[in-house]
C-alpha atoms as a PDB file:
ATOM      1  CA  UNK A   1     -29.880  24.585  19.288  1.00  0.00           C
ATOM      2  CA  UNK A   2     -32.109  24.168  16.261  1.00  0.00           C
ATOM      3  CA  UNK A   3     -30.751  25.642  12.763  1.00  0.00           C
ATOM      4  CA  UNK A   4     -32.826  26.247   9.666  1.00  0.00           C
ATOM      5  CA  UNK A   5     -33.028  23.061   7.585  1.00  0.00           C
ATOM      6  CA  UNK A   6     -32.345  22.945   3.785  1.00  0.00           C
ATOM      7  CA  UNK A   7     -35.769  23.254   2.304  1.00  0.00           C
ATOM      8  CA  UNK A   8     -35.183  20.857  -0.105  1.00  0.00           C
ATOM      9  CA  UNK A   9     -35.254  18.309   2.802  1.00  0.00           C
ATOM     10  CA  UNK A  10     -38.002  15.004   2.528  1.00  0.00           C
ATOM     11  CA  UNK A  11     -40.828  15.445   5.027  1.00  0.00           C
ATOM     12  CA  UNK A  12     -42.819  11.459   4.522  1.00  0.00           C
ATOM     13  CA  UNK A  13     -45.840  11.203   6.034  1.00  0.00           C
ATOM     14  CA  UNK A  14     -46.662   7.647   7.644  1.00  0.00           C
ATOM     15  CA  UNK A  15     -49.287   7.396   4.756  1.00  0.00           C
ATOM     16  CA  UNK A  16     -48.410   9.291   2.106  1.00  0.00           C
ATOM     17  CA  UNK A  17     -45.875  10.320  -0.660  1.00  0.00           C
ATOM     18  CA  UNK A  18     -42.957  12.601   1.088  1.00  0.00           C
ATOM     19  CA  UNK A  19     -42.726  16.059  -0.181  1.00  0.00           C
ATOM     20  CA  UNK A  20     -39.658  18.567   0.641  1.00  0.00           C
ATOM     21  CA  UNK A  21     -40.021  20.982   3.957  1.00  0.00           C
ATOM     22  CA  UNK A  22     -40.657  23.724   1.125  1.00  0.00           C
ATOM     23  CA  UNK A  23     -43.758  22.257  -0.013  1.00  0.00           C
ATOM     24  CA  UNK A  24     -45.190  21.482   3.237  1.00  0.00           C
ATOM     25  CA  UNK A  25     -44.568  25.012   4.074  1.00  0.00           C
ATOM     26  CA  UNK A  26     -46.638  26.119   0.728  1.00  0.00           C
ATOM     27  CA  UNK A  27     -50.060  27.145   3.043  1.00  0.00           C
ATOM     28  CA  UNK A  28     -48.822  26.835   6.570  1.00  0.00           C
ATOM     29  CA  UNK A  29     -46.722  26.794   9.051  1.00  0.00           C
ATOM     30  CA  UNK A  30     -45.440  23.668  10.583  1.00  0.00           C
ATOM     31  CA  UNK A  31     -45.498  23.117  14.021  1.00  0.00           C
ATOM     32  CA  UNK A  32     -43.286  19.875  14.927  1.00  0.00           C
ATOM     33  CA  UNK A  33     -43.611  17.769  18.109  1.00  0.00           C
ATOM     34  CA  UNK A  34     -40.011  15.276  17.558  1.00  0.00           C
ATOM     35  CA  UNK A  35     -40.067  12.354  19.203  1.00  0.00           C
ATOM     36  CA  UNK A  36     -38.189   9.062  19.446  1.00  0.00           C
ATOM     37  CA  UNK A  37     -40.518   6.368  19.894  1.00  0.00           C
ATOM     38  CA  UNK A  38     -37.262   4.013  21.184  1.00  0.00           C
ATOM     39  CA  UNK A  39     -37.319   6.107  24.387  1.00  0.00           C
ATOM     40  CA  UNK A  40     -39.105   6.614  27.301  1.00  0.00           C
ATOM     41  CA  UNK A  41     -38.834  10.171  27.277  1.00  0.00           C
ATOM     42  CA  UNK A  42     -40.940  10.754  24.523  1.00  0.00           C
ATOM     43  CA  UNK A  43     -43.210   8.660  25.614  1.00  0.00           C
ATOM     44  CA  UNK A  44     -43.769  10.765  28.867  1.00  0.00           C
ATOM     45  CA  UNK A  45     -44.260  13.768  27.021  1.00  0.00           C
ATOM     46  CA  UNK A  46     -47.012  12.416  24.476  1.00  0.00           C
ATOM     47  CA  UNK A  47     -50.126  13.542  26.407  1.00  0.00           C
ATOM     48  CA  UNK A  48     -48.645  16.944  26.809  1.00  0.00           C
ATOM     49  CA  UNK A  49     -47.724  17.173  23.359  1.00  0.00           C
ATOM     50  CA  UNK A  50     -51.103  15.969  22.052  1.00  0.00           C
ATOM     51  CA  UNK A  51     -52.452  18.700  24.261  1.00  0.00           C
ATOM     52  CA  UNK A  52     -50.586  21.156  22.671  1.00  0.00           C
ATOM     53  CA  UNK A  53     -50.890  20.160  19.077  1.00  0.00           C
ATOM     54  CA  UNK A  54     -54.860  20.471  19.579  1.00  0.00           C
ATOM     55  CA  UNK A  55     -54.369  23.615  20.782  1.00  0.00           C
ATOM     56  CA  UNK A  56     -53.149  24.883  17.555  1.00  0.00           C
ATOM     57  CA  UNK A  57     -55.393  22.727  15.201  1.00  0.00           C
ATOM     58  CA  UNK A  58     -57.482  25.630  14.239  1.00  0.00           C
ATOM     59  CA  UNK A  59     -54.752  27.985  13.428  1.00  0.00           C
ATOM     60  CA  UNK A  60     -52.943  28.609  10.701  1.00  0.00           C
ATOM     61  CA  UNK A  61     -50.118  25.741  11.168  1.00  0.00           C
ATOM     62  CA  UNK A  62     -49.548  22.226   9.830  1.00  0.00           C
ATOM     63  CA  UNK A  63     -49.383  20.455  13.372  1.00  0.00           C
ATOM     64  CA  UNK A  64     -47.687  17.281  12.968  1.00  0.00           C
ATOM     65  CA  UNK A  65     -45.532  14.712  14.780  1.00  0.00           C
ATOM     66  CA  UNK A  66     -42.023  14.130  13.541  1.00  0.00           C
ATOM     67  CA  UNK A  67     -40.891   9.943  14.446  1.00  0.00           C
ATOM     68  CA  UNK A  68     -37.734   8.928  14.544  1.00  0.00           C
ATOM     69  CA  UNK A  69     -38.748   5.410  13.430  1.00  0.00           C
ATOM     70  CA  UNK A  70     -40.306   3.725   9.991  1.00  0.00           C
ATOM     71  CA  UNK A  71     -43.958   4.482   9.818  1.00  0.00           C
ATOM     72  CA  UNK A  72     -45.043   1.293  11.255  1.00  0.00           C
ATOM     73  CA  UNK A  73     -43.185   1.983  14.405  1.00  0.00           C
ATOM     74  CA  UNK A  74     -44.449   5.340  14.833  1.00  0.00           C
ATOM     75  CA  UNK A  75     -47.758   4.382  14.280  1.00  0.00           C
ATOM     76  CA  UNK A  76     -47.362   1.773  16.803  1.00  0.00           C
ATOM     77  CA  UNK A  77     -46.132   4.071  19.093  1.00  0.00           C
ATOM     78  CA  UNK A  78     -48.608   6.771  18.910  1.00  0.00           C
ATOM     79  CA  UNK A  79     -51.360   4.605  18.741  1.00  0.00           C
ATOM     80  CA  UNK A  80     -54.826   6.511  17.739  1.00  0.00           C
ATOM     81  CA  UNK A  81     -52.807   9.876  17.636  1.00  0.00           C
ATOM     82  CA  UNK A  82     -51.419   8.418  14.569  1.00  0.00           C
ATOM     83  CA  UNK A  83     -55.138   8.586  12.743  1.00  0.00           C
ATOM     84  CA  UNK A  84     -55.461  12.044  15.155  1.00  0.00           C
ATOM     85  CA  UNK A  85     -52.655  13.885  13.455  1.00  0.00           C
ATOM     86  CA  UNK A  86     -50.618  13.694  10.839  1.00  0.00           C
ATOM     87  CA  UNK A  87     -46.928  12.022  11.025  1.00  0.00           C
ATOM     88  CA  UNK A  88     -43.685  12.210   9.598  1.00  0.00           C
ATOM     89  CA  UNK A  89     -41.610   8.824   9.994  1.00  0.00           C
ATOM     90  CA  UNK A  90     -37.804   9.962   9.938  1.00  0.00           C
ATOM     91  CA  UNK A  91     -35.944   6.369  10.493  1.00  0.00           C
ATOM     92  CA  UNK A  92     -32.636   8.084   9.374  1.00  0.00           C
ATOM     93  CA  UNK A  93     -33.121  11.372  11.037  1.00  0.00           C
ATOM     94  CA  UNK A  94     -32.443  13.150   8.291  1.00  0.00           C
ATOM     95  CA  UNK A  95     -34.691  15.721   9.393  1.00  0.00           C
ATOM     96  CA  UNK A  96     -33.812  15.516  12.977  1.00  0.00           C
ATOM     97  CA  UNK A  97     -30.019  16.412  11.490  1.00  0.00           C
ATOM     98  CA  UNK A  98     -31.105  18.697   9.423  1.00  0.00           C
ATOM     99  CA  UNK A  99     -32.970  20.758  12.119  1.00  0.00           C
ATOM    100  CA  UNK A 100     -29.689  20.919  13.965  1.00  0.00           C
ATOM    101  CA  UNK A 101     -31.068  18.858  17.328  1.00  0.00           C
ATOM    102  CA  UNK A 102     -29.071  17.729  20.498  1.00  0.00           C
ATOM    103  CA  UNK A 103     -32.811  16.024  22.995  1.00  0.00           C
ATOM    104  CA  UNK A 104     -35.818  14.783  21.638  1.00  0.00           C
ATOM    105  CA  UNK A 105     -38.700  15.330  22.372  1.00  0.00           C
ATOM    106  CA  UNK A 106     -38.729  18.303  20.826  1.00  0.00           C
ATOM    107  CA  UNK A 107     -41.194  21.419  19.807  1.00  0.00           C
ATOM    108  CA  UNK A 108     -40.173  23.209  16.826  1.00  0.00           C
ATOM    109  CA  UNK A 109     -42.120  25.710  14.930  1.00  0.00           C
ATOM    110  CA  UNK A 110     -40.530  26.407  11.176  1.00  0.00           C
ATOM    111  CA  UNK A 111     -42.417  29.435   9.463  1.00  0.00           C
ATOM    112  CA  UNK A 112     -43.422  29.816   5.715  1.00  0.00           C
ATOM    113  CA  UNK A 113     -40.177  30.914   4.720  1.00  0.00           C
ATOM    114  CA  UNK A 114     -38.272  27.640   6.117  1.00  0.00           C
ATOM    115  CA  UNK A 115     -36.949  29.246   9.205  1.00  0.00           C
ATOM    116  CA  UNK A 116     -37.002  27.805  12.770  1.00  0.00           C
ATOM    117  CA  UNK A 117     -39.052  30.483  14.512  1.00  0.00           C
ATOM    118  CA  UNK A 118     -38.900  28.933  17.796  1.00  0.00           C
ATOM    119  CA  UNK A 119     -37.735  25.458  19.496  1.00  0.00           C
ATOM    120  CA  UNK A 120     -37.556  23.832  22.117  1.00  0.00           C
ATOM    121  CA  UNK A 121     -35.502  20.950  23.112  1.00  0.00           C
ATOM    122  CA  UNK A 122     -36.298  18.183  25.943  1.00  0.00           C
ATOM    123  CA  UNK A 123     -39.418  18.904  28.502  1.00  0.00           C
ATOM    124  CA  UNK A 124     -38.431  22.664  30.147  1.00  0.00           C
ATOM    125  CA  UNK A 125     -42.027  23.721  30.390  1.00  0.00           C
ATOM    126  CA  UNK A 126     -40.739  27.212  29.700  1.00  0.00           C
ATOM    127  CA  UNK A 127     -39.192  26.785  26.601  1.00  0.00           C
ATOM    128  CA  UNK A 128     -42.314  25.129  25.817  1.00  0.00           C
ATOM    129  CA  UNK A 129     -44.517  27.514  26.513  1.00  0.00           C
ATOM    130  CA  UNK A 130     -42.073  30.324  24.851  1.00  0.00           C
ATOM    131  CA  UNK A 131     -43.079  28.561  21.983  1.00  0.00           C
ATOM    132  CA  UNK A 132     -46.033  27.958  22.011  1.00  0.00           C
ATOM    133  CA  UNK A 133     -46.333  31.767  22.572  1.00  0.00           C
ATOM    134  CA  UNK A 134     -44.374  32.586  19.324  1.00  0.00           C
ATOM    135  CA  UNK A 135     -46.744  30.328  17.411  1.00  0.00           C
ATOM    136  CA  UNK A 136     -49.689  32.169  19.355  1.00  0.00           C
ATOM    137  CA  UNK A 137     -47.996  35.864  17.739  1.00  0.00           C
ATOM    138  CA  UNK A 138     -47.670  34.771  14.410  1.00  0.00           C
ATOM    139  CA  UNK A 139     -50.915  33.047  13.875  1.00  0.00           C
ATOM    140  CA  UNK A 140     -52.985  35.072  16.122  1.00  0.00           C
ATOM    141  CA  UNK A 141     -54.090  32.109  18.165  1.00  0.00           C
ATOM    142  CA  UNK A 142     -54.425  31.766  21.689  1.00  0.00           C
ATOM    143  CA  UNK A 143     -51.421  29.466  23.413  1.00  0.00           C
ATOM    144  CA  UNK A 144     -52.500  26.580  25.809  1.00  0.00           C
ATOM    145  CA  UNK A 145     -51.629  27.168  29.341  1.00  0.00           C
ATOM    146  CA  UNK A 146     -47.936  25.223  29.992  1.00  0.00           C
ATOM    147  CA  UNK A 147     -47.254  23.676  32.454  1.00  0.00           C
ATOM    148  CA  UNK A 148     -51.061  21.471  33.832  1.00  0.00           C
ATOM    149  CA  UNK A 149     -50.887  19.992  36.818  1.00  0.00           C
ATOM    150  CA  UNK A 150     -50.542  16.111  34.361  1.00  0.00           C
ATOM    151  CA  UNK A 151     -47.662  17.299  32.724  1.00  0.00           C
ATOM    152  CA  UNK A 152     -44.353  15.654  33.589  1.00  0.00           C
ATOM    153  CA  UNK A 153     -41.539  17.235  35.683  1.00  0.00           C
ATOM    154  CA  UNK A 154     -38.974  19.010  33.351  1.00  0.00           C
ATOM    155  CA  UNK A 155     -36.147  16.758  31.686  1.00  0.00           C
ATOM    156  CA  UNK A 156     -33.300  16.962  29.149  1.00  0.00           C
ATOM    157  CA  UNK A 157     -34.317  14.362  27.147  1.00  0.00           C
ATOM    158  CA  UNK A 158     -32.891  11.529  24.911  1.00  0.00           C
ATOM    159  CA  UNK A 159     -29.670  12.430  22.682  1.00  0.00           C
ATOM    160  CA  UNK A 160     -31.317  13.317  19.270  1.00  0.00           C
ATOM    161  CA  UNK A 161     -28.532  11.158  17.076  1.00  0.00           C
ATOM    162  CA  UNK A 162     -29.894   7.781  18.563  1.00  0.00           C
END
């Protein structure tokens, strides 16, 4: 179950200087998709998750993906997504710790004041789109429809420690 990380934790983008949760949360939300680019599990879910951070690119949330990998992996294993969104690369999982996960991939939405609003862990559609709902209530937004027929069939996930 995802806990409220220390705000004083380093977000690092893939091309950019890292900066603690609590800045990143200065303007915006952040709405997380976790992955671990060593697995095939997350690489199932990447079309879905795309899907859904477009969904929310208008609203008022910092949709990112969070890699457990150096930057050069995760930009290797998202490919154009990489220039599409921005990305966090988390080789130690610091962050993933920090945020108190068990199953990547992951959808975690931390509001302005540092606090996991919602999360979900593996692919339960549900959970998903419970999310994806919260995010929907605090921003106003509409939520994308979850499940589509192209999404994959539900699954736990990878072990979030590695």
């Amino acid at each position: 179950m995802a806990t409220d990380p220390a705000g004083s934790l380093t977000l690092t983008p893939v091309n950019g200087e890292g900066r603690s949760i609590e800045e990143w949360l200065t303007t915006f939300h952040l709405v997380s998709v976790v992955i671990d680019p060593y697995t095939n599990e997350s690489a199932w879910i990447l079309d879905t998750a795309a899907r859904v951070l477009r969904a929310f690119r208008g609203a008022a949330v910092r949709v990112n993906f969070l890699c457990t990998s150096d930057a050069d992996d995760a930009k290797a294993f998202l490919g154009p997504l990489a220039e599409e969104f921005l990305v966090f690369a988390d080789a130690d999982r610091s962050v993933v710790k920090g945020l108190g996960l068990a199953h990547l991939p992951a959808l975690v939405f931390l509001g302005q004041d540092g606090t996991v609003q919602a999360a979900a862990e593996g692919w339960n559609p549900s959970q998903w789109r419970a999310v994806a709902q919260a995010i929907a209530k605090a921003t106003a937004w509409s939520h994308p429809q979850i499940p589509v027929a192209a999404d994959p069939t539900p699954f736990q996930g990878s072990p979030a420690a590695g």
